[in-house]
PDB file of N, CA and C in Angstrom:
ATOM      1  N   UNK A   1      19.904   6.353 -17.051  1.00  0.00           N
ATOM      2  CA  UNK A   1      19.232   5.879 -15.862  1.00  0.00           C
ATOM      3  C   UNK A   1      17.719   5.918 -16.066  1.00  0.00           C
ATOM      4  N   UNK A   2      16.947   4.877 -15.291  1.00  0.00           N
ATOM      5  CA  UNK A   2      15.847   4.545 -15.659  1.00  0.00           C
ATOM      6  C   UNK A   2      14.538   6.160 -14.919  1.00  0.00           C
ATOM      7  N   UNK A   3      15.416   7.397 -13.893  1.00  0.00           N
ATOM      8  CA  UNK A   3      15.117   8.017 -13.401  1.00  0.00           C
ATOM      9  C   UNK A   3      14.472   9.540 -14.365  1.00  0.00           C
ATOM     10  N   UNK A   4      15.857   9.188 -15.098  1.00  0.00           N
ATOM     11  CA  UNK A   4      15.965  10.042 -16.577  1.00  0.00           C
ATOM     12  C   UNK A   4      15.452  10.377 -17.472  1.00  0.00           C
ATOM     13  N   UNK A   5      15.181   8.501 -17.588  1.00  0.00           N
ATOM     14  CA  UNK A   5      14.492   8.144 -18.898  1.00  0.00           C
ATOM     15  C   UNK A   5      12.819   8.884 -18.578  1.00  0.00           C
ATOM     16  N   UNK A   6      12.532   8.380 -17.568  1.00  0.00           N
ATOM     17  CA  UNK A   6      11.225   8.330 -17.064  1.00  0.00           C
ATOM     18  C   UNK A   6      10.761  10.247 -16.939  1.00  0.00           C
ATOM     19  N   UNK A   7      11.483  11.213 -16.658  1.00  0.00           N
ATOM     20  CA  UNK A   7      11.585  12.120 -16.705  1.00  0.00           C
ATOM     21  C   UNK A   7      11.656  13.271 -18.117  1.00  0.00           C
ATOM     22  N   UNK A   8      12.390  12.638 -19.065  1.00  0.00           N
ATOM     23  CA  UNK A   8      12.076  12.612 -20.482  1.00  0.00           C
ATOM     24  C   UNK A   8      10.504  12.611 -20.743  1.00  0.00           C
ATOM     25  N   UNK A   9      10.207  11.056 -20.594  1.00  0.00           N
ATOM     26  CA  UNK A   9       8.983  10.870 -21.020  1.00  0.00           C
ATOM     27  C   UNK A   9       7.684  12.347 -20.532  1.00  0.00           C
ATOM     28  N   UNK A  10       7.586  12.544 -19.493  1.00  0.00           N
ATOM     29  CA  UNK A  10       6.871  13.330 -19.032  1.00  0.00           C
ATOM     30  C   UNK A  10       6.981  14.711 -19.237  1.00  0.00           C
ATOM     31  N   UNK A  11       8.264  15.092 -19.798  1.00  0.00           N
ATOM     32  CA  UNK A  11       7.773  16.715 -20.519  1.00  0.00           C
ATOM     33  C   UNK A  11       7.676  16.998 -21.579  1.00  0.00           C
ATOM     34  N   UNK A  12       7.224  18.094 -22.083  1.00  0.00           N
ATOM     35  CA  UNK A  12       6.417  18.476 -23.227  1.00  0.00           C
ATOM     36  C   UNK A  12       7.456  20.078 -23.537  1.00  0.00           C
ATOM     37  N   UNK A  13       8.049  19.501 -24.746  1.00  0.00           N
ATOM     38  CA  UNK A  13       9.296  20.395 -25.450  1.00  0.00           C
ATOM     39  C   UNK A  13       8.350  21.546 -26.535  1.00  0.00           C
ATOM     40  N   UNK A  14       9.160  21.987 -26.679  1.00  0.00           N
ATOM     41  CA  UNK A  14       8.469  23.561 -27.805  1.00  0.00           C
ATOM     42  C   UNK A  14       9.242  24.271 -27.928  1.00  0.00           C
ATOM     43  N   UNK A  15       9.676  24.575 -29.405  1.00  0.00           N
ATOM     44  CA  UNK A  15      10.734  25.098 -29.634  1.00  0.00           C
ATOM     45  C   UNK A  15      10.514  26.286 -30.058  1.00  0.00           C
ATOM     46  N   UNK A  16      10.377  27.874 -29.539  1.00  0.00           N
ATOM     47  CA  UNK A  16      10.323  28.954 -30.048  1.00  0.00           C
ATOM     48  C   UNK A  16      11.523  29.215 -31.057  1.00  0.00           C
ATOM     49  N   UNK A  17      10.310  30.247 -32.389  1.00  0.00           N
ATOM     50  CA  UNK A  17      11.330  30.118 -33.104  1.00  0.00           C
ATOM     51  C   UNK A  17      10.627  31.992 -33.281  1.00  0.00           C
ATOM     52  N   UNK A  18      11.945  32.417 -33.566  1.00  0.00           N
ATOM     53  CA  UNK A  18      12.123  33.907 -33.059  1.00  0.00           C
ATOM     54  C   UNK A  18      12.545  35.340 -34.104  1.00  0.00           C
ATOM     55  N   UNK A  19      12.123  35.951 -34.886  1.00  0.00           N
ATOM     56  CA  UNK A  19      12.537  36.963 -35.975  1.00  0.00           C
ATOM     57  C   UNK A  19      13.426  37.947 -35.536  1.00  0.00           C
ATOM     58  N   UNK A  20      12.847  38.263 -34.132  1.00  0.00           N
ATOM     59  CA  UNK A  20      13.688  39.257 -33.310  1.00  0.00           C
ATOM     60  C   UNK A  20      13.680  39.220 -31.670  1.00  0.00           C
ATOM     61  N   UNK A  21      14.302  39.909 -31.186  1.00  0.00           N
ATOM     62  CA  UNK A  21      14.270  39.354 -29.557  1.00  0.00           C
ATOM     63  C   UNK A  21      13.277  39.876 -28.775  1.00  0.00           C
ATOM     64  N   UNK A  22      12.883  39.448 -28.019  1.00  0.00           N
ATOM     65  CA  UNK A  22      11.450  39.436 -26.988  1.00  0.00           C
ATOM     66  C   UNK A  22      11.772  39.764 -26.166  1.00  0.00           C
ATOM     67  N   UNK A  23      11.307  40.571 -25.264  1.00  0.00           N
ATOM     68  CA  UNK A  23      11.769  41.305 -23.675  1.00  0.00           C
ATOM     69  C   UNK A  23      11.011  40.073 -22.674  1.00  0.00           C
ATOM     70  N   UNK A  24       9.709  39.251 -22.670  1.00  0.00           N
ATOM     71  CA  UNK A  24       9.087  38.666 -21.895  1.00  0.00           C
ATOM     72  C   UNK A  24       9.146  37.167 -22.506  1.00  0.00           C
ATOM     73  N   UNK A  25       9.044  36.123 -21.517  1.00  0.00           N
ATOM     74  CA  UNK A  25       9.745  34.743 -22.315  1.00  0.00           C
ATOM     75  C   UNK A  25       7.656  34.215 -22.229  1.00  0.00           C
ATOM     76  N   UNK A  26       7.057  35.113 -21.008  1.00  0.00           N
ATOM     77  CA  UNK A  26       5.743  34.218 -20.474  1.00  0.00           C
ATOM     78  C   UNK A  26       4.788  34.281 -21.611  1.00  0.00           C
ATOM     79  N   UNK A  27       4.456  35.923 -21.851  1.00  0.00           N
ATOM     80  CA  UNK A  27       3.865  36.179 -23.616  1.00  0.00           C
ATOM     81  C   UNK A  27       3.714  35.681 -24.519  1.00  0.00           C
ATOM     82  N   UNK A  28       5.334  34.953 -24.836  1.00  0.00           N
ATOM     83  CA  UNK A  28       5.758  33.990 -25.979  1.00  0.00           C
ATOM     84  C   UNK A  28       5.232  32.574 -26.438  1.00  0.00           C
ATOM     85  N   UNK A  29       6.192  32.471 -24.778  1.00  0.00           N
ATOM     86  CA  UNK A  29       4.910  30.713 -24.512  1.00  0.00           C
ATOM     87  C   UNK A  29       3.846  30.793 -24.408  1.00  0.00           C
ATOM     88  N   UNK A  30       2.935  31.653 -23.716  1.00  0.00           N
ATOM     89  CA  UNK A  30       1.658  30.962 -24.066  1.00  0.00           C
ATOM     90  C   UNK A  30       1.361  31.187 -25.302  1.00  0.00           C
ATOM     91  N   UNK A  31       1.570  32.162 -25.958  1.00  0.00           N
ATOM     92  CA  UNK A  31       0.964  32.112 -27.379  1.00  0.00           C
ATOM     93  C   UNK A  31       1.314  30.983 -27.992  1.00  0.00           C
ATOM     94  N   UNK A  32       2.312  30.858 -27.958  1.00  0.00           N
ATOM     95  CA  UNK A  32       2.761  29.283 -28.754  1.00  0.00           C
ATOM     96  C   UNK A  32       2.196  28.000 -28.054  1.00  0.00           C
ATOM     97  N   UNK A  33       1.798  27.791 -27.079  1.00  0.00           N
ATOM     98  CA  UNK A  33       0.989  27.151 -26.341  1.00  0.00           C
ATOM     99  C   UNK A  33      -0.202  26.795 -27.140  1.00  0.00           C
ATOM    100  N   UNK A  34      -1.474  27.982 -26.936  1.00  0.00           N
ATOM    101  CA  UNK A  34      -2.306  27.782 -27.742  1.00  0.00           C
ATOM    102  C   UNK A  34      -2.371  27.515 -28.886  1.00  0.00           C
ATOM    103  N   UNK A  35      -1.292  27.922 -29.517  1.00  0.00           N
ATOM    104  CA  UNK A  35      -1.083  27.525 -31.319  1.00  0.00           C
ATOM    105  C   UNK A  35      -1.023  26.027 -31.299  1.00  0.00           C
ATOM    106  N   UNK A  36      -0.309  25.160 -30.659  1.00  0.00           N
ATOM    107  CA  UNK A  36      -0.065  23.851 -30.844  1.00  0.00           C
ATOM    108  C   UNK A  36      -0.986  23.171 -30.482  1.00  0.00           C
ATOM    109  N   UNK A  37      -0.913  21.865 -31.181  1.00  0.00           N
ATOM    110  CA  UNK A  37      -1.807  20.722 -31.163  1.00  0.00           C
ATOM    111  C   UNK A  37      -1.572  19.551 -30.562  1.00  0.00           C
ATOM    112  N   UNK A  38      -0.391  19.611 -30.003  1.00  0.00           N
ATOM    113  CA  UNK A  38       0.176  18.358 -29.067  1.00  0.00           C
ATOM    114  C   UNK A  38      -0.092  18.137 -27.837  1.00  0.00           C
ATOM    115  N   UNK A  39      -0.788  18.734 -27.337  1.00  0.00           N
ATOM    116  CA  UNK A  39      -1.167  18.430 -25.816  1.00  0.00           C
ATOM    117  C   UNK A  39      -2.406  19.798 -25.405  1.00  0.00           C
ATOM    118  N   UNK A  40      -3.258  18.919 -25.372  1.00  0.00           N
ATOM    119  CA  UNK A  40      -4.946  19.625 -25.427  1.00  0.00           C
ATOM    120  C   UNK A  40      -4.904  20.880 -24.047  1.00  0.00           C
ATOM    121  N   UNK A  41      -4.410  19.625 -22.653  1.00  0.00           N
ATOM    122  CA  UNK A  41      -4.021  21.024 -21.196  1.00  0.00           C
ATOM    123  C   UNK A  41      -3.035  22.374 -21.612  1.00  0.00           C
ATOM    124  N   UNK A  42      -2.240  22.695 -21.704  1.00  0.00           N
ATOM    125  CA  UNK A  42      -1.358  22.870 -22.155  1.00  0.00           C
ATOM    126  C   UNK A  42      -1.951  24.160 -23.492  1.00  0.00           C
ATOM    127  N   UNK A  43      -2.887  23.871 -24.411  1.00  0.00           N
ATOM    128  CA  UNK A  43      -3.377  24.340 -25.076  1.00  0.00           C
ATOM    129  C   UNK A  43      -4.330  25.142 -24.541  1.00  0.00           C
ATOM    130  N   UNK A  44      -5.163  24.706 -23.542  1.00  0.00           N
ATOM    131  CA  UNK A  44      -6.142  25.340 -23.109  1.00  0.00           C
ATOM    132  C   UNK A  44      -6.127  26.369 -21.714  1.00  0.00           C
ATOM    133  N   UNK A  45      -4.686  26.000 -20.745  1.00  0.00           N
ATOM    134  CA  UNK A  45      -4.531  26.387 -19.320  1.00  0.00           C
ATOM    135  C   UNK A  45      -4.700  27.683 -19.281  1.00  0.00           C
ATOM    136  N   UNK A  46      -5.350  27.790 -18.115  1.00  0.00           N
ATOM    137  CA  UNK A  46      -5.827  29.049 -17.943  1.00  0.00           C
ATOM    138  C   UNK A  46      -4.446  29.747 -17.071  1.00  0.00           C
ATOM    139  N   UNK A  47      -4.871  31.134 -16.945  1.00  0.00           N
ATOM    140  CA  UNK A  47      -4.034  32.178 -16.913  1.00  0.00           C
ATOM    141  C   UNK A  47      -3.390  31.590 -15.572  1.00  0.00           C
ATOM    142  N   UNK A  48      -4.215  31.218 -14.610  1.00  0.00           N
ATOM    143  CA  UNK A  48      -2.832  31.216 -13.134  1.00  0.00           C
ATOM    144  C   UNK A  48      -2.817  29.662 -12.695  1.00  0.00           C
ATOM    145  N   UNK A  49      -2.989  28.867 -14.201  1.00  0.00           N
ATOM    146  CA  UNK A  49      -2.134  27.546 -14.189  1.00  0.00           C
ATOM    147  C   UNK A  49      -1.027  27.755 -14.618  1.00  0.00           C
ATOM    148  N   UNK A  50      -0.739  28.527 -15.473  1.00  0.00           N
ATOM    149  CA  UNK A  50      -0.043  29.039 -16.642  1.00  0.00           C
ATOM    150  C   UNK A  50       1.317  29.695 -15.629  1.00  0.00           C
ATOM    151  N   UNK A  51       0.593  30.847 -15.270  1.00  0.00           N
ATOM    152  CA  UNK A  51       1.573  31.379 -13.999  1.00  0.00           C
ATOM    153  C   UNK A  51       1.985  30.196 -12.651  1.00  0.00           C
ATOM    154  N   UNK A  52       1.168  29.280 -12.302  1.00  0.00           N
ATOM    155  CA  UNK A  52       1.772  28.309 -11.566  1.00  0.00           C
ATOM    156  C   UNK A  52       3.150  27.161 -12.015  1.00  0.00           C
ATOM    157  N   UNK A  53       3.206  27.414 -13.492  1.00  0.00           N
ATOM    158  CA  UNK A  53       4.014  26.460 -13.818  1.00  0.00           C
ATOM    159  C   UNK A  53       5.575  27.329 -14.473  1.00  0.00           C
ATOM    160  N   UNK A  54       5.762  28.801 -13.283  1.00  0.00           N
ATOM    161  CA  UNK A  54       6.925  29.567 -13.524  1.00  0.00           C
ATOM    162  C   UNK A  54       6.671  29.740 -12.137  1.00  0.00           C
ATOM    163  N   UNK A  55       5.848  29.769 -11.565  1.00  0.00           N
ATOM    164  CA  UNK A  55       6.300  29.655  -9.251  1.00  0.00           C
ATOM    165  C   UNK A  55       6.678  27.983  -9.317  1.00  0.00           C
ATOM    166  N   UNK A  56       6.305  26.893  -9.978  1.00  0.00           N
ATOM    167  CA  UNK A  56       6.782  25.521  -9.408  1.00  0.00           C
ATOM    168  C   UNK A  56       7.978  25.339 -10.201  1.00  0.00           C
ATOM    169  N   UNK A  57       8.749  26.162 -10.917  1.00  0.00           N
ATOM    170  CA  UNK A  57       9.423  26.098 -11.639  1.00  0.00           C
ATOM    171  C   UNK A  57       9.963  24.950 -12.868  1.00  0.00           C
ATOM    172  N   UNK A  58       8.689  24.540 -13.340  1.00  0.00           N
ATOM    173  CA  UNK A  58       8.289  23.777 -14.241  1.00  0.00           C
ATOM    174  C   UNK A  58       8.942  24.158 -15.591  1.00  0.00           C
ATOM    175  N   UNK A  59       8.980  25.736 -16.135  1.00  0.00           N
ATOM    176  CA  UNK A  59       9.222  25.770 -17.176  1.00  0.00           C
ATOM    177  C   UNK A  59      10.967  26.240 -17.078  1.00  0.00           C
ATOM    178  N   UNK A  60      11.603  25.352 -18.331  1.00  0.00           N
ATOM    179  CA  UNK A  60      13.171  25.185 -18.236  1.00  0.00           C
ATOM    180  C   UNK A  60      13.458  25.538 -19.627  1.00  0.00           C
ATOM    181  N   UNK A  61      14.332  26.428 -19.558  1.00  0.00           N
ATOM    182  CA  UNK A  61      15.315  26.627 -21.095  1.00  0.00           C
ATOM    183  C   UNK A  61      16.815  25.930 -20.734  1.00  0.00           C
ATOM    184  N   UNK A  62      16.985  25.663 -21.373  1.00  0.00           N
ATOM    185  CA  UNK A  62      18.588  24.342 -21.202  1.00  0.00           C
ATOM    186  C   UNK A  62      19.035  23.935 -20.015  1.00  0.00           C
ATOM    187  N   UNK A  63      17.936  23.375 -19.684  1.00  0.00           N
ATOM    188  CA  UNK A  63      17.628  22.402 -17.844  1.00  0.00           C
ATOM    189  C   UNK A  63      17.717  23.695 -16.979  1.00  0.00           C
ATOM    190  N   UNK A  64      17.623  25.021 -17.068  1.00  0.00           N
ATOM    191  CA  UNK A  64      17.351  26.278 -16.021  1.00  0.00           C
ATOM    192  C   UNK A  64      16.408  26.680 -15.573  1.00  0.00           C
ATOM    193  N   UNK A  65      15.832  26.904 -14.686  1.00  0.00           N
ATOM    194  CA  UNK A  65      14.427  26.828 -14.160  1.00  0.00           C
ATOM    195  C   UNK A  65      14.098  28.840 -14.992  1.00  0.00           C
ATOM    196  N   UNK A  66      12.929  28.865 -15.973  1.00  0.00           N
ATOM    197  CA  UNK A  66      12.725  30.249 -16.731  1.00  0.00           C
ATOM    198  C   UNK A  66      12.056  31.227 -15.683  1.00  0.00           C
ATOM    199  N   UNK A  67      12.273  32.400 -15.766  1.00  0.00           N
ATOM    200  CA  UNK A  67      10.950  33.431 -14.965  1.00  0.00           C
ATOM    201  C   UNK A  67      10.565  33.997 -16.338  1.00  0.00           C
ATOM    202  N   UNK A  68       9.187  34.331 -15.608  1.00  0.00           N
ATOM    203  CA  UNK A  68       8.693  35.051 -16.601  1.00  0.00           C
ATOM    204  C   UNK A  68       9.027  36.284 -17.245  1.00  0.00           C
ATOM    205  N   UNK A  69       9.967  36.996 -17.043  1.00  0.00           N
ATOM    206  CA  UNK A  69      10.416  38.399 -17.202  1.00  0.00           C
ATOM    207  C   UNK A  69      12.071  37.481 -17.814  1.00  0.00           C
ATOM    208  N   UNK A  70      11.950  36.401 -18.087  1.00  0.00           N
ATOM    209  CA  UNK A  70      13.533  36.075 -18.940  1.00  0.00           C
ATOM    210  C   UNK A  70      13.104  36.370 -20.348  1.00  0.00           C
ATOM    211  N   UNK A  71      13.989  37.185 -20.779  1.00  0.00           N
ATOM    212  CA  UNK A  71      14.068  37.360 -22.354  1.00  0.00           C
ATOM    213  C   UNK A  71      14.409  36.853 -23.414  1.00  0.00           C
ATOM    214  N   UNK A  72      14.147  36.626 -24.102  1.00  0.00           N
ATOM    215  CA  UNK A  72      14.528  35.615 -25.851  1.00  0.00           C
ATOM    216  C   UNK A  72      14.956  36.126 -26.455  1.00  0.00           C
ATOM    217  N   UNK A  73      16.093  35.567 -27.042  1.00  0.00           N
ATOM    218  CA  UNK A  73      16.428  35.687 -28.010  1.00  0.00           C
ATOM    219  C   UNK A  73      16.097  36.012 -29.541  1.00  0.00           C
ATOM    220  N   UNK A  74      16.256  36.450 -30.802  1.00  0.00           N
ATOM    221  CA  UNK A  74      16.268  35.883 -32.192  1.00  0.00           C
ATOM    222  C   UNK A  74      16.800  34.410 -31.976  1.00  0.00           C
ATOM    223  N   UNK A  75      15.952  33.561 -33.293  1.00  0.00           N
ATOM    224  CA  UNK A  75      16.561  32.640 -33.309  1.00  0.00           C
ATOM    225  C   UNK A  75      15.614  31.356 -32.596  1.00  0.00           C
ATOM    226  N   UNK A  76      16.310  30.238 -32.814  1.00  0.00           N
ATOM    227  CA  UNK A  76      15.229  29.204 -32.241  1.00  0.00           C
ATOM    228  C   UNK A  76      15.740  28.921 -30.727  1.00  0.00           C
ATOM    229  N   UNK A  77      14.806  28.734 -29.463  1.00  0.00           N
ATOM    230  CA  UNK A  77      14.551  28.532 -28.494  1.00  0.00           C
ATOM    231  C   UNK A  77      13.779  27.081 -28.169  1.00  0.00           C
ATOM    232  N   UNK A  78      14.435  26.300 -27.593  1.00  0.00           N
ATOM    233  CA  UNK A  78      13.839  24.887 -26.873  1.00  0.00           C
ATOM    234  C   UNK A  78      13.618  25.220 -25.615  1.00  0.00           C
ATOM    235  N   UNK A  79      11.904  25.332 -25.317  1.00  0.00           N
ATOM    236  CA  UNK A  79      11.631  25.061 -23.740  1.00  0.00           C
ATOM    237  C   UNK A  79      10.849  23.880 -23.152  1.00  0.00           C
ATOM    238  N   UNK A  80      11.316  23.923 -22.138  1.00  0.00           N
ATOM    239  CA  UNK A  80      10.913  21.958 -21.694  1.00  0.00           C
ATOM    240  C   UNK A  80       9.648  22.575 -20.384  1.00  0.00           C
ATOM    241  N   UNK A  81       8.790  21.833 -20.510  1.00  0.00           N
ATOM    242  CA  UNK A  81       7.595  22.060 -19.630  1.00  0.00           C
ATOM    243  C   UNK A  81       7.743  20.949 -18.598  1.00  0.00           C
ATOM    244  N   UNK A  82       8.129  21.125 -17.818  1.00  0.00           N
ATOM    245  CA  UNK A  82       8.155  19.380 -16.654  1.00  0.00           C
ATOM    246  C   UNK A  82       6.835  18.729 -16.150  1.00  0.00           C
ATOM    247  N   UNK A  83       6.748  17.767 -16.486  1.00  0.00           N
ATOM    248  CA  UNK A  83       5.213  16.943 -16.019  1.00  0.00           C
ATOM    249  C   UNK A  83       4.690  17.211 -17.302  1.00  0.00           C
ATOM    250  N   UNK A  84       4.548  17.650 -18.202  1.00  0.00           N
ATOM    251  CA  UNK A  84       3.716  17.329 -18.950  1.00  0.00           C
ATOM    252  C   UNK A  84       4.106  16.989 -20.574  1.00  0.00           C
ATOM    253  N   UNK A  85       3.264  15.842 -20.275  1.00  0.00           N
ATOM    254  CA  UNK A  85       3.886  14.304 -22.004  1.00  0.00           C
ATOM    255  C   UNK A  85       2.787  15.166 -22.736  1.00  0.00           C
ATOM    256  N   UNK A  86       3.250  14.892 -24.076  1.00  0.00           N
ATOM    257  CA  UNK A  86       2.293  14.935 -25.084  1.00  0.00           C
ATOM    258  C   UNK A  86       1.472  14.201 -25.022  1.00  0.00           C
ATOM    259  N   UNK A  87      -0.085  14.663 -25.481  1.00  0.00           N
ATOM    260  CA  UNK A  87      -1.185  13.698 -25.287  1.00  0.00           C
ATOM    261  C   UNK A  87      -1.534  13.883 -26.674  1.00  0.00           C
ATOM    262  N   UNK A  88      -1.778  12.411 -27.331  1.00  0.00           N
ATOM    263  CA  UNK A  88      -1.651  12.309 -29.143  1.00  0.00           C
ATOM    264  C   UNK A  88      -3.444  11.716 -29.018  1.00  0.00           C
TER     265      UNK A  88
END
C-alpha cells in the first residue's frame, strides 16, 4: 500500500550490533547515533530531542514502540526511528 510505502521512506534504520548484552537500549542509540553519517539531525540531536523521540514513541525494535530502560541483547539489533529518512 501506497500508505506503507510512504512510511518506509521516512524512517531511518540502524542496526546495533552487540558483543554482550546492555541493560539500557537509550545509551546505545545515541552513541551509535553520533557515530553515523547518514543523517546529519539525528547525528547531532540534542539530549531532550533525543528523549522526545521515546515519549512520541518514535523509536521501534520489530514495529514495538522501545523505552528507554528496554534492554539488548548480544548480537545484531535493527531499530527503526519514525519520521526520519536518511539525508545523503
Amino acid at each position: 500500500m501506497a500508505g506503507s510505502q510512504n512510511e518506509t521512506q521516512t524512517n531511518f534504520t540502524i542496526t546495533l550490533t552487540l558483543s554482550t548484552p546492555k541493560p539500557r537500549i537509550d545509551t546505545v542509540l545515541l552513541e551509535a547515533l553520533r557515530q553515523q553519517n547518514d543523517n546529519h539531525f539525528l547525528k547531532n540531536i540534542s539530549r531532550t530531542e533525543y528523549k522526545e523521540l521515546f515519549k512520541k514513541k518514535r523509536v521501534r525494535i520489530k514495529g514495538q514502540s522501545a523505552i528507554p530502560s528496554s534492554s539488548l541483547a548480544a548480537g545484531s539489533t535493527t531499530v527503526e526511528l519514525v519520521g526520519y529518512a536518511p539525508k545523503t
